[in-house]
Protein backbone atom coordinates (compact mmCIF):
# COMPACT_ATOMS: atom_id res chain seq x y z
CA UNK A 1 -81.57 194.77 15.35
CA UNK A 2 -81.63 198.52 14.55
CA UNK A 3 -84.30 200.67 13.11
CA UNK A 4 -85.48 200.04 9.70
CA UNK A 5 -83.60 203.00 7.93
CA UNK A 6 -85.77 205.34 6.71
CA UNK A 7 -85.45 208.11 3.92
CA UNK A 8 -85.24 207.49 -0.51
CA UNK A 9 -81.67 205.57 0.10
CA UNK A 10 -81.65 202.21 -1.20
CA UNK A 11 -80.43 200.47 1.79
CA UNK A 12 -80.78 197.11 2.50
CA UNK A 13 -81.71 195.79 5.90
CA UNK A 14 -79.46 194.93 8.32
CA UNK A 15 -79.30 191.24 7.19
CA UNK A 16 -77.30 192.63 3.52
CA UNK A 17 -76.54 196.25 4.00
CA UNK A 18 -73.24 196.59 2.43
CA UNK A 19 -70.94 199.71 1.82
CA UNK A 20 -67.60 201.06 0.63
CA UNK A 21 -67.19 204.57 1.95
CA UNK A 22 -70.13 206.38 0.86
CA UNK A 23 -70.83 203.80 -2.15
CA UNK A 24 -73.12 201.42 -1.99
CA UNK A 25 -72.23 198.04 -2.72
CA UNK A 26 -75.65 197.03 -3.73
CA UNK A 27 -76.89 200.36 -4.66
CA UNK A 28 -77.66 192.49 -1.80
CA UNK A 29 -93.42 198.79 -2.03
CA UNK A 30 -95.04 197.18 0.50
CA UNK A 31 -94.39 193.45 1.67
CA UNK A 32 -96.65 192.05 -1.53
CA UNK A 33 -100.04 191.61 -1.01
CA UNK A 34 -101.34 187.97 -0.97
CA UNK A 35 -102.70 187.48 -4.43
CA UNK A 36 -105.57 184.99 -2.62
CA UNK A 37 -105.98 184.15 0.82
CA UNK A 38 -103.97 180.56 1.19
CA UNK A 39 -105.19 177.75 4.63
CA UNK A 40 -102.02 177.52 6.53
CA UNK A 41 -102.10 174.65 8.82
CA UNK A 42 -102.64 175.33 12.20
CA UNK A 43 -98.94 175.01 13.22
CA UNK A 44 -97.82 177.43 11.23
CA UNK A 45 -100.04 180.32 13.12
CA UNK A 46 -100.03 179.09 16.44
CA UNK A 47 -98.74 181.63 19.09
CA UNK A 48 -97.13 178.87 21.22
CA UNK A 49 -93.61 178.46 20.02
CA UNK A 50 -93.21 174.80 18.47
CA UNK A 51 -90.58 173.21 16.41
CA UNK A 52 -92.30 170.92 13.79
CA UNK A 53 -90.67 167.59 12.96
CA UNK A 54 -90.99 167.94 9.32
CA UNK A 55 -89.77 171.33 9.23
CA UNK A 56 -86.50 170.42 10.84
CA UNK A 57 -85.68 167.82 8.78
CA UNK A 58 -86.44 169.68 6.05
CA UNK A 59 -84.27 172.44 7.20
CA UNK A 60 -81.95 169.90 8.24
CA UNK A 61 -81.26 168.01 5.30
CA UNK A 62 -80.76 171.81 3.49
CA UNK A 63 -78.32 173.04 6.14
CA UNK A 64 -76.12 169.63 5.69
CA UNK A 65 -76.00 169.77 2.04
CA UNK A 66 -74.64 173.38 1.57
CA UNK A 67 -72.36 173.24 4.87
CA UNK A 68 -71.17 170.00 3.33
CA UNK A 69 -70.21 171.27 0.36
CA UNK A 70 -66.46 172.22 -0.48
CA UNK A 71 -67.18 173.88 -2.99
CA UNK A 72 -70.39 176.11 -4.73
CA UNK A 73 -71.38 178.43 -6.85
CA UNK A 74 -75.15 180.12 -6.62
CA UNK A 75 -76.67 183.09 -8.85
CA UNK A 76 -79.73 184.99 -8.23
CA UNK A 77 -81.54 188.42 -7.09
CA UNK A 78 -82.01 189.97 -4.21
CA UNK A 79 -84.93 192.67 -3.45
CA UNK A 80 -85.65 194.52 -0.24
CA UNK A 81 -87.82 196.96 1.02
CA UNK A 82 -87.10 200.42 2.50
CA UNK A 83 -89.48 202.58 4.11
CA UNK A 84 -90.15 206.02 3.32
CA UNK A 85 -90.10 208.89 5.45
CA UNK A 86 -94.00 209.06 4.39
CA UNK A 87 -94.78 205.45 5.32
CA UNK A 88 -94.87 204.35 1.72
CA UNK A 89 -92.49 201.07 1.36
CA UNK A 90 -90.16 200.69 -1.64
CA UNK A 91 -88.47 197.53 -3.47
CA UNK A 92 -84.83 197.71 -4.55
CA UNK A 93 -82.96 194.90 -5.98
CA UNK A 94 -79.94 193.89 -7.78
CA UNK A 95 -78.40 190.28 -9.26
CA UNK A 96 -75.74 188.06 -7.20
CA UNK A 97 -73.61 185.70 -8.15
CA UNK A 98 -71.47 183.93 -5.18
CA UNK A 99 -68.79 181.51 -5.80
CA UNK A 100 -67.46 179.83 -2.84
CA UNK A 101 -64.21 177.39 -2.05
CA UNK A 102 -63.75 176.17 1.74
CA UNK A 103 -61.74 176.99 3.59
CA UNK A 104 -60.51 180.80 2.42
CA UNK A 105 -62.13 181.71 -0.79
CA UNK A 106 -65.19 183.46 -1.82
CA UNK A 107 -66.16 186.02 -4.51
CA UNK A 108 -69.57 188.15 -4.84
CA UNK A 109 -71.11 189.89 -7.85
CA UNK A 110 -73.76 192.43 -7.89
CA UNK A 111 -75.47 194.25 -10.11
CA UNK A 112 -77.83 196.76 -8.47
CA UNK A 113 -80.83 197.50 -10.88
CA UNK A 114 -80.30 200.68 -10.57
CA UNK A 115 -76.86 200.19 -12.33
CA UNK A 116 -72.82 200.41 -10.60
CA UNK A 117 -71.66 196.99 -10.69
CA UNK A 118 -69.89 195.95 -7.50
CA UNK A 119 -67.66 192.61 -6.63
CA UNK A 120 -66.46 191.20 -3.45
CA UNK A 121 -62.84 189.33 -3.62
CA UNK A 122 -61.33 187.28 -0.80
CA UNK A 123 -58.20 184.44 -2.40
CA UNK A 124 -57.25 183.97 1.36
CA UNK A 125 -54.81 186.98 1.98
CA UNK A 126 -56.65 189.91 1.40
CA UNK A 127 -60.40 190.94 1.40
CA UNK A 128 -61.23 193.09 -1.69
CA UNK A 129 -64.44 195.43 -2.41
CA UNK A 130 -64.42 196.92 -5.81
CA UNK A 131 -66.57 199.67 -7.35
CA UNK A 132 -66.57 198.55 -11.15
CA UNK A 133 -68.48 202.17 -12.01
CA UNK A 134 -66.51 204.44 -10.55
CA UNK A 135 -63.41 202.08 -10.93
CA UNK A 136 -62.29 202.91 -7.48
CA UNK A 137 -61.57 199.42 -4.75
CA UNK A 138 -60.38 199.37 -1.47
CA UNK A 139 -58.21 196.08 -0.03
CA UNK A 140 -57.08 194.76 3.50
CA UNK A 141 -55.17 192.17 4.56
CA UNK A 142 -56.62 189.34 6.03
CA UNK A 143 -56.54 186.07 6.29
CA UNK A 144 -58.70 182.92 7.57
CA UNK A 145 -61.67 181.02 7.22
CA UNK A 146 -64.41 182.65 4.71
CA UNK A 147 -67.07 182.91 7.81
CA UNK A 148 -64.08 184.51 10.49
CA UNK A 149 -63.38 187.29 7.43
CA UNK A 150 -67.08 187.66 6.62
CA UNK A 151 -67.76 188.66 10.02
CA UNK A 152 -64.86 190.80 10.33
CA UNK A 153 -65.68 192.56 7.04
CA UNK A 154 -69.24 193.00 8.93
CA UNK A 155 -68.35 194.04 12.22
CA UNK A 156 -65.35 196.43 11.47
CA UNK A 157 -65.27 197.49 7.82
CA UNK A 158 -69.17 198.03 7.74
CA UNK A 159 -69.42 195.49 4.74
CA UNK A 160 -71.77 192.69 5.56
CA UNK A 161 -72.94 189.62 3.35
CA UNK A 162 -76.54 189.36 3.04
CA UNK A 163 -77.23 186.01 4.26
CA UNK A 164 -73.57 185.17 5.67
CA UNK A 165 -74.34 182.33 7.51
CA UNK A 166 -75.14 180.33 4.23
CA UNK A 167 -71.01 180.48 4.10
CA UNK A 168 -70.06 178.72 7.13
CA UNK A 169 -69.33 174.98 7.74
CA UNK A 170 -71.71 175.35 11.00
CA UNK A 171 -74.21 176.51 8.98
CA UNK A 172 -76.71 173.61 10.16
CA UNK A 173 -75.74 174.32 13.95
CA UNK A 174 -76.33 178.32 13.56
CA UNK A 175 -79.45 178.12 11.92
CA UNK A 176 -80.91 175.36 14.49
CA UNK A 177 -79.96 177.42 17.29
CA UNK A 178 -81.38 180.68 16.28
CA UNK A 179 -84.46 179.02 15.41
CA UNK A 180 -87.63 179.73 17.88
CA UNK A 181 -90.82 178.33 16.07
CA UNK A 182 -90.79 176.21 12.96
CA UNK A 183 -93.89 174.85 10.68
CA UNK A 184 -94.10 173.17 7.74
CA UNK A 185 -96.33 174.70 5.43
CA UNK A 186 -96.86 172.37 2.62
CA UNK A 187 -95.53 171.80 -1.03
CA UNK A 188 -95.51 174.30 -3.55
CA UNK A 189 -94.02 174.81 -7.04
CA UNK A 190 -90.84 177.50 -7.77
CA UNK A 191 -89.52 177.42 -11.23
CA UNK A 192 -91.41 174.59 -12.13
CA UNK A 193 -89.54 172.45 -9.12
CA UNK A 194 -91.66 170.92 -6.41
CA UNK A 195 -90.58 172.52 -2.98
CA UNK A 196 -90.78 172.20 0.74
CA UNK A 197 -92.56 175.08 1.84
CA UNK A 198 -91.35 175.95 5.39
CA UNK A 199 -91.76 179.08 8.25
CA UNK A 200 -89.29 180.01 10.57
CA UNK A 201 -89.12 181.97 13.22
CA UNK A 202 -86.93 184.14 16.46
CA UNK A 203 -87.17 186.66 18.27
CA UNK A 204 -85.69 188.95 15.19
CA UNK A 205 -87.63 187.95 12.40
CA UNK A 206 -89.77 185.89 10.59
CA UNK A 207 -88.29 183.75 7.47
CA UNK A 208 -90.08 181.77 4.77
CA UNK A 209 -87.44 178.85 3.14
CA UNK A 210 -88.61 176.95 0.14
CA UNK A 211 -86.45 174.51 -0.42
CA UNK A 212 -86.45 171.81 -3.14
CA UNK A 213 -86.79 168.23 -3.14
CA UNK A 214 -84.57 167.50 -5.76
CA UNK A 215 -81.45 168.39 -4.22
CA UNK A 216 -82.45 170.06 -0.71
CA UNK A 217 -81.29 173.53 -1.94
CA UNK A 218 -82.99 176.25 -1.51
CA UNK A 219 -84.83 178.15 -4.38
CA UNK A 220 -86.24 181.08 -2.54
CA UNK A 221 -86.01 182.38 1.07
CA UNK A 222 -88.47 186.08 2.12
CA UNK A 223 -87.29 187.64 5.77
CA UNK A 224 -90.00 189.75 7.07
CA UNK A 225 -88.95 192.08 10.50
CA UNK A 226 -92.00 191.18 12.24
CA UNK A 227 -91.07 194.01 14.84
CA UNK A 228 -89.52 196.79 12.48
CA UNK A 229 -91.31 199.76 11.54
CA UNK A 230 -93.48 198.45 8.10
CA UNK A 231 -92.29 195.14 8.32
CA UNK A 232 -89.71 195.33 5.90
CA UNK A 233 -88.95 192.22 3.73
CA UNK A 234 -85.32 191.11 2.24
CA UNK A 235 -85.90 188.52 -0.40
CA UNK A 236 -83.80 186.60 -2.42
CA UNK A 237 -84.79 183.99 -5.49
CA UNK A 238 -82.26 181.05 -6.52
CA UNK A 239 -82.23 181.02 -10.34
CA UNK A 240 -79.29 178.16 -10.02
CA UNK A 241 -76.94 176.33 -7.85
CA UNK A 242 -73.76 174.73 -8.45
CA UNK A 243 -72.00 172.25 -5.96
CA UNK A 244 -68.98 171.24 -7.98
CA UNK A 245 -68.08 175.13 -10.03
CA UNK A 246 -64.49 175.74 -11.52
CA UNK A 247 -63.08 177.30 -8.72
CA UNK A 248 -59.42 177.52 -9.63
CA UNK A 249 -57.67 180.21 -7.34
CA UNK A 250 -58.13 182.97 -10.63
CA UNK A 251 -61.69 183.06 -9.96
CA UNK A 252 -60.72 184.74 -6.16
CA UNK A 253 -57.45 187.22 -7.13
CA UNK A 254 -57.83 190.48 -7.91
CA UNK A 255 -56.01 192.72 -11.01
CA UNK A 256 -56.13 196.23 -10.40
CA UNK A 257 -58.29 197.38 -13.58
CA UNK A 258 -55.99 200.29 -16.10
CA UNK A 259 -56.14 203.51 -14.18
CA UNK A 260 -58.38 202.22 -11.14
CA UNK A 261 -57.97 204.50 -7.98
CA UNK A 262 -56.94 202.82 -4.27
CA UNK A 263 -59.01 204.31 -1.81
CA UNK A 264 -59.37 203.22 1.83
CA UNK A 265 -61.75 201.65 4.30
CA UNK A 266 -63.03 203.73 6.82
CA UNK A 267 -63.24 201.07 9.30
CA UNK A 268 -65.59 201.11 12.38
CA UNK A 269 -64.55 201.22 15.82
CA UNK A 270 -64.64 197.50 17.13
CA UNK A 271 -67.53 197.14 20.31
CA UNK A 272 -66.09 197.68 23.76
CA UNK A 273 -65.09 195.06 26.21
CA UNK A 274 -66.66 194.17 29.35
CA UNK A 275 -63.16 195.69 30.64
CA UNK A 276 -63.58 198.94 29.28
CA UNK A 277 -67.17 199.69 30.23
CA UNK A 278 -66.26 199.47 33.69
């Protein structure tokens, strides 16, 4: 992972930063201080990597139901911190609304809080990122799998989707293979729902799933970079999920908006092979 930017910019961490040109697609303080000190069992704090039963299946059961899915829709917000130049440690945010159909459909809306609308297209031919404020988008062809375009919109257009992996059928194999520690914490209550309370960890960063009973989807996940500068947080809060959304192929194509300006990607150069760093 890269350095925590620093500076007044409201980037997001690596996990979500997302850009078109030099606009911002998500314009998606301090890690909060513990309101009272809360007894974590000991599995949870213990140095020695473990993988906890009841945390797996917990995370289990979540990664099966949304990789299993053909279809969803999800809305929300999104916060994450950015350290200052001066060590202080700010929160920016915005709303997101996702609306997913496997195999080659997907659209994203944000809405930054500190305003400019922005919206993601992809209806299976073309990968669209659209600056409602300024009325400006920018379009490439593509075609695929939602996860295959995701990570080339990541790797060589510089426009990543916070939390990408949620998107791919292998979700559950992904997230069990990146996963060093896990402990379950206990129950807890979000939005009135009773929850499974459950830590994660790698080598990258510590994250914090709380994921209901109900219906094994999660209503709030916090990603702390342990090793980053400030320990930076990206955060994002579940206000509703949808497994069976209208998702007719309207929802995914895009209509140029009256007088809206074309401009282009500026994409990045792709990483070298082992070939040509000999």
């Amino acid at each position: 992972m890269s350095q925590q930017p620093r500076g007044r910019r409201p980037d997001l961490p690596r996990v979500g930063r997302v850009s078109l040109m030099a606009l911002s697609l998500v314009a998606l303080a301090s890690p909060a201080n513990a309101e009272a000190e809360v007894a974590v069992p000991p599995s949870a704090t213990d140095s020695v990597a473990t993988r906890d039963e009841t945390a797996m299946a917990v995370v289990g059961s979540m990664t099966e139901r949304i990789a299993g899915a053909e279809r969803f829709a999800m809305h929300g917000e999104i916060t994450w911190d950015v350290v200052q130049e001066d060590g202080r440690t700010l929160e920016f945010g915005a709303t997101r609304k996702i609306v997913l159909r496997r195999p080659d459909r997907l659209r994203v809306d944000l809405q930054p809080r500190e305003g400019g609308a922005k919206r993601l297209l992809y209806d299976g031919s073309q990968l669209v990122l659209q600056d409602l404020e300024h009325n400006v988008y920018a379009t490439v062809a593509r075609s695929g799998p939602v996860d295959d375009v995701v990570e080339y919109a990541g790797a060589r257009l510089g426009v990543p989707v916070a939390l990408a992996d949620f998107l791919s059928p292998d979700l559950p194999k992904r997230l069990t293979e990146e996963i060093d520690d896990a402990a379950y914490v206990g129950e807890a209550t979000i939005d009135g729902e009773l929850c499974d309370h459950v830590s994660l960890r790698n080598e990258i960063a510590g994250m914090q799933l709380w994921i209901a009973r109900k219906d094994s989807l999660p209503r709030r996940i916090a990603i702390t970079y342990e090793h980053e500068e400030g320990q930076p947080q990206f955060r994002a809060h579940f206000a509703g999920w949808d497994l069976s959304p209208k998702a007719s192929d309207s929802v995914f194509t895009f209509e140029p908006p009256a007088g809206a300006e074309r401009i282009a990607f500026a994409p990045m150069p792709a990483a070298p092979s082992p070939e040509d760093e000999r």
